[in-house]
C-alpha atoms as a PDB file:
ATOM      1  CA  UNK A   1     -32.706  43.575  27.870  1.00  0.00           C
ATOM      2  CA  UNK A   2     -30.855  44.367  24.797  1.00  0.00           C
ATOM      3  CA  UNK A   3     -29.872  41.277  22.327  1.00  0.00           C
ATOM      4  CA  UNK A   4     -26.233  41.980  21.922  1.00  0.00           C
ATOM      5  CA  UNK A   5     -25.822  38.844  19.538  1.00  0.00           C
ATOM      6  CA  UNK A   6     -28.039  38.555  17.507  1.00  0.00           C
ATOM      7  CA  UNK A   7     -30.934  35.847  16.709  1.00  0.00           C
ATOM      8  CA  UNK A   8     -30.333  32.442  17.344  1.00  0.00           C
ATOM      9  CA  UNK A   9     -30.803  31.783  13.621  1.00  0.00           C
ATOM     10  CA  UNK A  10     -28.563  34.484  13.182  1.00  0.00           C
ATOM     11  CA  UNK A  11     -25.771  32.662  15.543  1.00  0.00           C
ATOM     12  CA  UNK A  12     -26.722  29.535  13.344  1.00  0.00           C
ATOM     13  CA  UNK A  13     -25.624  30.960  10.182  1.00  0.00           C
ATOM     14  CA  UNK A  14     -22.534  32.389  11.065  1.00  0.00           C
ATOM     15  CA  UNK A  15     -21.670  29.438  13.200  1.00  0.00           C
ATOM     16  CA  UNK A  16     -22.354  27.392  10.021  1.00  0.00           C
ATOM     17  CA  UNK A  17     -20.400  29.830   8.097  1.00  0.00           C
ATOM     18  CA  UNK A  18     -17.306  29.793   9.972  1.00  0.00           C
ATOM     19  CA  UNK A  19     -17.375  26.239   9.893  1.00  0.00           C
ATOM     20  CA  UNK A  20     -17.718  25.789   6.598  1.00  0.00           C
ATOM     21  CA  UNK A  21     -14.627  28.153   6.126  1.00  0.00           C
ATOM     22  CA  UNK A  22     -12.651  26.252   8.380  1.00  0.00           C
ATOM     23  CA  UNK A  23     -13.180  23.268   6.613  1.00  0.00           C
ATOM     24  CA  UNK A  24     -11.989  24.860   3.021  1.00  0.00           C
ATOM     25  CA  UNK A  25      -9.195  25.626   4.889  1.00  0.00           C
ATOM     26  CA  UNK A  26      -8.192  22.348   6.091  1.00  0.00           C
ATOM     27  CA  UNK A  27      -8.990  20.757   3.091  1.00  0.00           C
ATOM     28  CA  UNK A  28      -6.494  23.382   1.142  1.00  0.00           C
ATOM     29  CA  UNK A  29      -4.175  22.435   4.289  1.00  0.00           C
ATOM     30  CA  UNK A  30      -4.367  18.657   3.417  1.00  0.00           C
ATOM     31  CA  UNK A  31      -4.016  18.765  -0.255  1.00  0.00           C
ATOM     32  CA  UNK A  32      -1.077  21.429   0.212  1.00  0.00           C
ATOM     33  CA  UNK A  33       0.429  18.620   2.046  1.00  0.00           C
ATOM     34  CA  UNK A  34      -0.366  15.794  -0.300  1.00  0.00           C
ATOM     35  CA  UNK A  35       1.150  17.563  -3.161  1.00  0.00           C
ATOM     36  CA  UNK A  36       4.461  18.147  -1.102  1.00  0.00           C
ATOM     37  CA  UNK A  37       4.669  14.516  -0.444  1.00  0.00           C
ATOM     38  CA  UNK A  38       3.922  14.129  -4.452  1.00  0.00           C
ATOM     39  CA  UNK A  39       6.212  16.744  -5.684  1.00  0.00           C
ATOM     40  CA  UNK A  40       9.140  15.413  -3.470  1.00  0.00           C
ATOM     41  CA  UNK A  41       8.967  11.538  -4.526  1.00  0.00           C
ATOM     42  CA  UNK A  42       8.924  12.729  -8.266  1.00  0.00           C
ATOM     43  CA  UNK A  43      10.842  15.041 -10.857  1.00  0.00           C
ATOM     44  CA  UNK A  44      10.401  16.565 -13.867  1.00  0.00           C
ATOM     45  CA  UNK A  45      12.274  13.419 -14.978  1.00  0.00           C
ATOM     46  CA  UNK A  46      14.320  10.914 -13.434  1.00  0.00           C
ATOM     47  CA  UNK A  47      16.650   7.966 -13.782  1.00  0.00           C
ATOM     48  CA  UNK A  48      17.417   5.127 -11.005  1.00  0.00           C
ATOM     49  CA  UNK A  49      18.372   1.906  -9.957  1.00  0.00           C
ATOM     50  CA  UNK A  50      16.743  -0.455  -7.850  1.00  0.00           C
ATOM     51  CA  UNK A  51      15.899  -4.315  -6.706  1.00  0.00           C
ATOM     52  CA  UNK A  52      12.199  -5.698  -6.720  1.00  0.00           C
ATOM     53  CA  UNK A  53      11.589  -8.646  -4.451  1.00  0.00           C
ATOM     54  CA  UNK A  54       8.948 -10.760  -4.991  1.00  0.00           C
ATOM     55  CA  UNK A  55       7.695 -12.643  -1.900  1.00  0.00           C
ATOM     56  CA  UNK A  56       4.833 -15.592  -2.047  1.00  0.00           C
ATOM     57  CA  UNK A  57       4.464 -18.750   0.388  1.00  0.00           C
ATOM     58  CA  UNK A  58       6.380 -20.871  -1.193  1.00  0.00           C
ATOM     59  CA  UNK A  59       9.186 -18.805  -3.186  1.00  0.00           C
ATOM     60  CA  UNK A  60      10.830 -15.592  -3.645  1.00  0.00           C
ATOM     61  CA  UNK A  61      12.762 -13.723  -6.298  1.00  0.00           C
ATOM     62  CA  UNK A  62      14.407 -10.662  -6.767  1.00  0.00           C
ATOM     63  CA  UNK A  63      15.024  -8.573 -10.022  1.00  0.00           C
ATOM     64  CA  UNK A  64      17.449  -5.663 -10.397  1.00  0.00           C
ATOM     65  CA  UNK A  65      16.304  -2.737 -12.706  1.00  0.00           C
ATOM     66  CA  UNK A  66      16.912   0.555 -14.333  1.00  0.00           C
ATOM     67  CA  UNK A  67      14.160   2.821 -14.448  1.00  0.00           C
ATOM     68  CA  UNK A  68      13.913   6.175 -16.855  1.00  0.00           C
ATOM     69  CA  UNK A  69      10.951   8.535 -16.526  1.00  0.00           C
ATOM     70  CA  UNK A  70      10.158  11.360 -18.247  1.00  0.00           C
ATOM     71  CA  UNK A  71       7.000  12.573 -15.519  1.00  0.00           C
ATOM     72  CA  UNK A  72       4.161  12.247 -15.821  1.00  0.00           C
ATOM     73  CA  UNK A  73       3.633  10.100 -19.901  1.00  0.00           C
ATOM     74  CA  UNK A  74       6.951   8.363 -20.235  1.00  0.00           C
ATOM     75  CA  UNK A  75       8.620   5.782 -18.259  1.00  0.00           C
ATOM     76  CA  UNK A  76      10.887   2.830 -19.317  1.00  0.00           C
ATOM     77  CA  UNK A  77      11.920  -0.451 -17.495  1.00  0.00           C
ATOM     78  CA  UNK A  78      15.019  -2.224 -18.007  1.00  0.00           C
ATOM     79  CA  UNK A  79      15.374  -5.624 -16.144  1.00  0.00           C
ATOM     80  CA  UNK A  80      19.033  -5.675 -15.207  1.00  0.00           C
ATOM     81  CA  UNK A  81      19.177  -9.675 -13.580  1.00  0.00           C
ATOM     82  CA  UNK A  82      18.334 -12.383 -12.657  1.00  0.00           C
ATOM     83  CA  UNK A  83      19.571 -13.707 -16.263  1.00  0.00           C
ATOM     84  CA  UNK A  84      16.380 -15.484 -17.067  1.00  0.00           C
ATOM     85  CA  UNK A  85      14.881 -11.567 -17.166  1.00  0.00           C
ATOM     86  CA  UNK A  86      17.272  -9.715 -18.092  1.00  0.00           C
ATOM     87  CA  UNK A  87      16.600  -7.108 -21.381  1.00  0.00           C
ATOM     88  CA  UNK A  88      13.056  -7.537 -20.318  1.00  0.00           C
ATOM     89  CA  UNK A  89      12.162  -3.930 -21.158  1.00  0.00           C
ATOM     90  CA  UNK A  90       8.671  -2.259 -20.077  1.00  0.00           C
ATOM     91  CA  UNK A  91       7.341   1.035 -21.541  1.00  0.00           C
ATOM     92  CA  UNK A  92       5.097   3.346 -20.568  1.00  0.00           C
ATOM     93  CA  UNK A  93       3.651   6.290 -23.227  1.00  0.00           C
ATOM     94  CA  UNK A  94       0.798   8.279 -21.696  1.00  0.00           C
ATOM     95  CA  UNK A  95      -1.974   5.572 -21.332  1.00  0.00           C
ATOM     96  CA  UNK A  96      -0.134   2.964 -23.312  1.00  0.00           C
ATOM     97  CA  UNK A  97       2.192  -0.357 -21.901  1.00  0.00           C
ATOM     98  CA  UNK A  98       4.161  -2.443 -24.019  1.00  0.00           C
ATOM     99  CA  UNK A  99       6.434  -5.306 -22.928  1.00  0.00           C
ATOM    100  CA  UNK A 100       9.818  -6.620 -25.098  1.00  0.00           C
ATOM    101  CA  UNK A 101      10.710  -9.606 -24.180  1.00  0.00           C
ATOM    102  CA  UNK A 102      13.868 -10.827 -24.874  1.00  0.00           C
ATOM    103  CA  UNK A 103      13.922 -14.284 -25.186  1.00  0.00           C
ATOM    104  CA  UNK A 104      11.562 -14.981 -27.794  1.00  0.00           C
ATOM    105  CA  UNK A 105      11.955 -11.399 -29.701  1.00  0.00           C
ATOM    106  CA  UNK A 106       8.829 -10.147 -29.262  1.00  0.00           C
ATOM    107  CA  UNK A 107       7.083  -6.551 -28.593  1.00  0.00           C
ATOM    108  CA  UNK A 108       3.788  -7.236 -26.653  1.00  0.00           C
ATOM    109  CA  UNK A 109       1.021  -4.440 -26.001  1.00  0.00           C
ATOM    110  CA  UNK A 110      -1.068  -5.017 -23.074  1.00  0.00           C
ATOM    111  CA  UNK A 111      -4.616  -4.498 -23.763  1.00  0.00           C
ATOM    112  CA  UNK A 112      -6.706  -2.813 -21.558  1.00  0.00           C
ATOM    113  CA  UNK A 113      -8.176  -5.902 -20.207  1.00  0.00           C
ATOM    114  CA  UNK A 114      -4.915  -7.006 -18.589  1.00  0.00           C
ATOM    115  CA  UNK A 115      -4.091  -3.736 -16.736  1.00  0.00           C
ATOM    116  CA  UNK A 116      -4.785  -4.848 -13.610  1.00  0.00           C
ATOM    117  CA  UNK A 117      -2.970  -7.777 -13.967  1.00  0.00           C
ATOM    118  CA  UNK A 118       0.020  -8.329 -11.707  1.00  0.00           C
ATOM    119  CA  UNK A 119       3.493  -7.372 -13.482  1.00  0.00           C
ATOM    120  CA  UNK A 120       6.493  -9.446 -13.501  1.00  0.00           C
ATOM    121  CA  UNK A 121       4.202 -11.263 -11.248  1.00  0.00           C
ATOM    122  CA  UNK A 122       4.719  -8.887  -8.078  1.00  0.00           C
ATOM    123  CA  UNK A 123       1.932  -7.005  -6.015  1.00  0.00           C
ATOM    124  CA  UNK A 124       2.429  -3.912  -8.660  1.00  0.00           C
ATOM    125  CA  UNK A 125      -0.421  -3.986 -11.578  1.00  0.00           C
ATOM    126  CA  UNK A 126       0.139  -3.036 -15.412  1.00  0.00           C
ATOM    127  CA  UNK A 127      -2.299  -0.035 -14.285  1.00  0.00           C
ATOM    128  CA  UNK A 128       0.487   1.164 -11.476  1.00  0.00           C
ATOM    129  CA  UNK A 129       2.383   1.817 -14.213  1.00  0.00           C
ATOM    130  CA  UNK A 130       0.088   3.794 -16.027  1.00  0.00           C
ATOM    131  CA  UNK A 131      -0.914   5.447 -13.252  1.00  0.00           C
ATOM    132  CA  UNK A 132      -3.663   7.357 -15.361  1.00  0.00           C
ATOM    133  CA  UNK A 133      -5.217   8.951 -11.702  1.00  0.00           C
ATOM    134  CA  UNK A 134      -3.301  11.819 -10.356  1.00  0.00           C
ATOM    135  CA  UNK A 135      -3.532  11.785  -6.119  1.00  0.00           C
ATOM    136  CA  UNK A 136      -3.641  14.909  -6.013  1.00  0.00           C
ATOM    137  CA  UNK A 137      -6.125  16.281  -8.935  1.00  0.00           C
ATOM    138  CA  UNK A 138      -8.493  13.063  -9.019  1.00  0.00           C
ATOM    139  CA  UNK A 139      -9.497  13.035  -5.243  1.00  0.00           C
ATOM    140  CA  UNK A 140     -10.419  14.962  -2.477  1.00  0.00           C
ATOM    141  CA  UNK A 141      -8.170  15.578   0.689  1.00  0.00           C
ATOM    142  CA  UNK A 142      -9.094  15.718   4.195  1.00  0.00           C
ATOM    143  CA  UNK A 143      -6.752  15.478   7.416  1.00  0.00           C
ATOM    144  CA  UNK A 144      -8.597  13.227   9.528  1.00  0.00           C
ATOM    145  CA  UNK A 145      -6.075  12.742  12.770  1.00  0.00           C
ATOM    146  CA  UNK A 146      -2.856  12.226  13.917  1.00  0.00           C
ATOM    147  CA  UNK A 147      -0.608   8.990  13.360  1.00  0.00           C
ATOM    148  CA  UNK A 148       3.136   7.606  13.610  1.00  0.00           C
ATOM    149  CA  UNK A 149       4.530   5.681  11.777  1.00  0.00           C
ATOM    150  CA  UNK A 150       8.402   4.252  12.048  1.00  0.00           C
ATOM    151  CA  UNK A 151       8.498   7.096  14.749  1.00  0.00           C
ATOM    152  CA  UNK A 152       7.552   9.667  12.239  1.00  0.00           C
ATOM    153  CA  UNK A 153       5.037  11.879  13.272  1.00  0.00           C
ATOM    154  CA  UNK A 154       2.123  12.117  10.612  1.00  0.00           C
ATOM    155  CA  UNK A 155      -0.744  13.525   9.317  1.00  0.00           C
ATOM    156  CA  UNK A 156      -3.923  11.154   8.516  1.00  0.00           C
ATOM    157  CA  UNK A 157      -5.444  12.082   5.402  1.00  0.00           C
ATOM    158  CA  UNK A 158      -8.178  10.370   3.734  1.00  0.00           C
ATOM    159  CA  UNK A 159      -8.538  10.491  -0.043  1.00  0.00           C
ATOM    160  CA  UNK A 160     -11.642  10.222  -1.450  1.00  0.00           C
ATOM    161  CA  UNK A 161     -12.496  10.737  -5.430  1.00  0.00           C
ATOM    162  CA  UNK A 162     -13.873  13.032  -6.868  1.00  0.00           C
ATOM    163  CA  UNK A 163     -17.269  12.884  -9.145  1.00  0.00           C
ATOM    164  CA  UNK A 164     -16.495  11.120 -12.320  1.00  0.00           C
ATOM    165  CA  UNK A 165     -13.024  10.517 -12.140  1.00  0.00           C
ATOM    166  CA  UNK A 166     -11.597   7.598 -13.118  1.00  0.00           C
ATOM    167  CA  UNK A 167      -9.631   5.949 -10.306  1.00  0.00           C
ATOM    168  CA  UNK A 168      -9.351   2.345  -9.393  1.00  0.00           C
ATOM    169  CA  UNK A 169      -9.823   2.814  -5.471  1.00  0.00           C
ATOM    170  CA  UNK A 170     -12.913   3.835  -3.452  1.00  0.00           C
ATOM    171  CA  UNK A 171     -10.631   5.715  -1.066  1.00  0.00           C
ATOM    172  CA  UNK A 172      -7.149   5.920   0.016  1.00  0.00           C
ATOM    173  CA  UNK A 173      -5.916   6.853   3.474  1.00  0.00           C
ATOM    174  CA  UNK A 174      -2.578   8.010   4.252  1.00  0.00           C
ATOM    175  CA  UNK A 175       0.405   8.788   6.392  1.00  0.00           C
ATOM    176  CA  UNK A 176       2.296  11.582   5.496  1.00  0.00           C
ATOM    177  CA  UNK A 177       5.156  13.251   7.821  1.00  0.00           C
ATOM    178  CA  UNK A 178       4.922  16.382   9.175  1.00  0.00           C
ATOM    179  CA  UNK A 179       7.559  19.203   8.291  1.00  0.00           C
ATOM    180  CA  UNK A 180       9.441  16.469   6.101  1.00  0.00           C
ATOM    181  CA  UNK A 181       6.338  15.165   3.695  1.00  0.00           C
ATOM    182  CA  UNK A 182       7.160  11.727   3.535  1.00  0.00           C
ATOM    183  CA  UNK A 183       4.653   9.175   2.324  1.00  0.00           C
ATOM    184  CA  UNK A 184       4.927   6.349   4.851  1.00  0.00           C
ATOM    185  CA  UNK A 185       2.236   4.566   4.455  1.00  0.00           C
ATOM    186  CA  UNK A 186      -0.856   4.426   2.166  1.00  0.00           C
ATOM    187  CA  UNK A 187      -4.217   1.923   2.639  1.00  0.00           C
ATOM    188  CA  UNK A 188      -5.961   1.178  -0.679  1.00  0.00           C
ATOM    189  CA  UNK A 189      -9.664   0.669  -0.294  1.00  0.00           C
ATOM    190  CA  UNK A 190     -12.093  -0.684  -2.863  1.00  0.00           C
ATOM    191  CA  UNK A 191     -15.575   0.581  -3.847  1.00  0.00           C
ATOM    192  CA  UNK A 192     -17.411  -1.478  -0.988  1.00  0.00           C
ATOM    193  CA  UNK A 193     -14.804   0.108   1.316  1.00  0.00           C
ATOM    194  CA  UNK A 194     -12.858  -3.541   1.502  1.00  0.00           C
ATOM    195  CA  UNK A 195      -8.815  -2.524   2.528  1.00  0.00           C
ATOM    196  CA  UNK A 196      -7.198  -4.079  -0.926  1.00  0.00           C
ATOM    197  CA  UNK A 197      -3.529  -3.598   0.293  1.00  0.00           C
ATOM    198  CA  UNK A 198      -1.058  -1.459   2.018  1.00  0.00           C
ATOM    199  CA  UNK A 199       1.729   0.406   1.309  1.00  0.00           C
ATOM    200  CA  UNK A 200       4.255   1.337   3.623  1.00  0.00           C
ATOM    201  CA  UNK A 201       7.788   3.362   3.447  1.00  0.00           C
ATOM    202  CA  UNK A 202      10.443   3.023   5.568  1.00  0.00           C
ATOM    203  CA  UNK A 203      14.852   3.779   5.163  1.00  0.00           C
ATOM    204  CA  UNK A 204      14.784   7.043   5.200  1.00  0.00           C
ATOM    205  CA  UNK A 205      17.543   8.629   3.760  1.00  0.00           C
ATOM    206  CA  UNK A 206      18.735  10.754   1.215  1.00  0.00           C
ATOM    207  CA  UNK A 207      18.447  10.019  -2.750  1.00  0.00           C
ATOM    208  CA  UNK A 208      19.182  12.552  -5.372  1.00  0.00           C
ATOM    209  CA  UNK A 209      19.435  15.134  -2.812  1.00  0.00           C
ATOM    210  CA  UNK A 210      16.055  14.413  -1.538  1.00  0.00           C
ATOM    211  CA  UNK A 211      15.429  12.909   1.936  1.00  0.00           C
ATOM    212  CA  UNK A 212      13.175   9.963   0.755  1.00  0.00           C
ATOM    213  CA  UNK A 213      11.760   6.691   2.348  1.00  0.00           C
ATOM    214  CA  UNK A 214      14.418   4.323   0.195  1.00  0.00           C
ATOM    215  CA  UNK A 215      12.178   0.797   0.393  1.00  0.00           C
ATOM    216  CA  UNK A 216       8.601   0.582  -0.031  1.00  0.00           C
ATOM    217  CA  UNK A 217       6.526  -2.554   0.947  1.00  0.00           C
ATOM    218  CA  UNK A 218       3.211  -3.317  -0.575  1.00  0.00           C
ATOM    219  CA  UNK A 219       1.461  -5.676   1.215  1.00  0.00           C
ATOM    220  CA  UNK A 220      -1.812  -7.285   0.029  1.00  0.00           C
ATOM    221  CA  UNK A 221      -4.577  -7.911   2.339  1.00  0.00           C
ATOM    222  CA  UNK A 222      -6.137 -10.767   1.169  1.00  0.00           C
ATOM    223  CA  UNK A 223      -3.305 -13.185   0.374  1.00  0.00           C
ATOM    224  CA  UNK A 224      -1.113 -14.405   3.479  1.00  0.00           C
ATOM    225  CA  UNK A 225       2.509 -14.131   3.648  1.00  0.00           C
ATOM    226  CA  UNK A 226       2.550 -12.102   0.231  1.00  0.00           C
ATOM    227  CA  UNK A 227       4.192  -8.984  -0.486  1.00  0.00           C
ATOM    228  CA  UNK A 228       6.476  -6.989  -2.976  1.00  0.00           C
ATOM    229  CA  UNK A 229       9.164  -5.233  -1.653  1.00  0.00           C
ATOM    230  CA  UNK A 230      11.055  -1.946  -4.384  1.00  0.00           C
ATOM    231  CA  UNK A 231      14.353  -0.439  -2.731  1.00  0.00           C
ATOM    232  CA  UNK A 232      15.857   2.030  -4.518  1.00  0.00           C
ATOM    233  CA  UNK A 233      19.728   2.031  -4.709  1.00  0.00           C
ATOM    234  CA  UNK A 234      20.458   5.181  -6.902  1.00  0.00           C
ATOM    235  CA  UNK A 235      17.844   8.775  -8.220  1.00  0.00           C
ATOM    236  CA  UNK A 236      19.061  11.275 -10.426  1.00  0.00           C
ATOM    237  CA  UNK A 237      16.175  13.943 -10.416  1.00  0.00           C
ATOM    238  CA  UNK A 238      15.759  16.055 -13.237  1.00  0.00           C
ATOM    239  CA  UNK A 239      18.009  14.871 -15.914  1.00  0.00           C
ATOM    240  CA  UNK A 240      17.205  15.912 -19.779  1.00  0.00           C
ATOM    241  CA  UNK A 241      15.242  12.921 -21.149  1.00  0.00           C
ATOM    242  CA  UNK A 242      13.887  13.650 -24.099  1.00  0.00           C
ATOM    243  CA  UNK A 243      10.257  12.109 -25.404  1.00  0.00           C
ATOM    244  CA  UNK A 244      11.608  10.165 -28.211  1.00  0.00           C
ATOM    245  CA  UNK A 245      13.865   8.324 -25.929  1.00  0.00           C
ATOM    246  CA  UNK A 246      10.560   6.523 -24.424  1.00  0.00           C
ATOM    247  CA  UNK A 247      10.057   4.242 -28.000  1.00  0.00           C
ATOM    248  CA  UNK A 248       9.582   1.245 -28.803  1.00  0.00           C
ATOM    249  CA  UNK A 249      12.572   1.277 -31.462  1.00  0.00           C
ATOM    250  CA  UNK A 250      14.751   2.081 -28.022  1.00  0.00           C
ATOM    251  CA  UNK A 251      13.257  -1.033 -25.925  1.00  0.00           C
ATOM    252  CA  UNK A 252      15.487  -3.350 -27.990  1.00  0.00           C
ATOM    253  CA  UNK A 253      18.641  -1.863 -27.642  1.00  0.00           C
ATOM    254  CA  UNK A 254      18.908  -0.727 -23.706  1.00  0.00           C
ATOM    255  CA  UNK A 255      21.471  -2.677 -21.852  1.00  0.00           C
END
């Protein structure tokens, strides 16, 4: 009888090939997606307004703030109230943080030691604000299922880092929207594969012309009745910032 396909090592390979195509595929599918989600939460640059609340067991706070970013080196922090903070001025240039505090005059660096420290004492590290680690060059993207979240249908992607590049987490899983690319939620896992925190987005609606999630929750996993809560109020995308705006000459005199 005539073979009409082939070996079965021959079926083998091309099964194996086909597979392996697939998968290239999906994985350009998922990191398509993740830098949709990426390019729609940022500009070029940016300017907005917005409250940071502070929840722990026994207190709570919350700070206003103006925020200027020039993407992806420069980024400055004005502390708008409560009066205690306010001309509390963070800046970020490239892989650099310095703090001007108000109060007692003084420009502060933060040395490398202290970037994962907590800042202003919320669920947000010194490192956040560097964010040296790009999601979407330093890692690896694969879809890995289906989720909804805040009635949002989603794609489940799992991040995972590449060889040799430096990122804080072991890997990252997220929820991204389909057809709208919203980053809903996002699960921080450390080397040992321990969950660390979670993010989650939710008020959807439109900033800057962009249909964004408006409040974002970070919730750490390890410390009960805990989290930080960031709700923007106003985004201006793409506004001409220029470098030299982002020094530390221009901390002192932001109001």
């Amino acid at each position: 009888m005539k073979q009409i396909f082939g070996t079965p090592l021959v079926i083998l390979s091309v099964a194996l090939l086909l597979l392996g195509t697939n998968k290239s595929f999906a994985d350009q599918k998922a990191t398509a997606i993740v830098q949709r989600a990426n390019d729609l939460m940022r500009g070029k640059s940016s300017y907005s307004e917005a409250t940071l609340t502070i929840i722990k067991p026994r207190w709570s706070r919350t700070m206003g703030m103006k925020i200027w970013a020039l993407e992806p080196d420069y980024a400055l922090i004005l502390i708008t109230k409560p009066a205690r903070d306010k001309g509390t001025v963070t800046l970020k240039r490239k892989r650099e943080v310095w703090n001007w505090i108000p109060s007692i005059r003084r420009l502060i660096k933060i040395p490398p030691s202290m970037m994962l420290q907590p800042w202003m004492g919320s669920d947000f590290t010194n490192d956040d604000l560097v964010r040296e680690s790009s999601i979407v060059q330093d890692y690896t993207h694969t879809i890995i299922g289906s989720d909804t979240v805040d009635s949002y249908p989603c794609y489940k992607i799992r991040f995972d880092p590449k060889p040799n590049a430096g990122v804080v987490w072991g890997k990252i899983i997220a929820s991204i929207s389909k057809g709208k690319y919203l980053f809903l939620k996002a699960e921080y896992y450390d080397e040992d594969g321990l969950l660390v925190k979670t993010m989650l987005g939710s008020k959807v609606k439109r900033l800057g012309g962009r249909l964004l999630p408006s409040r974002m929750e970070i919730i750490p996993h390890n410390k009960p009745h805990q989290k930080t809560i960031f709700e923007y109020q106003k985004i201006i995308f793409n506004l001409k910032l220029n470098p030299s705006f982002f020094s530390k000459q221009n901390m002192k005199r932001l109001h």
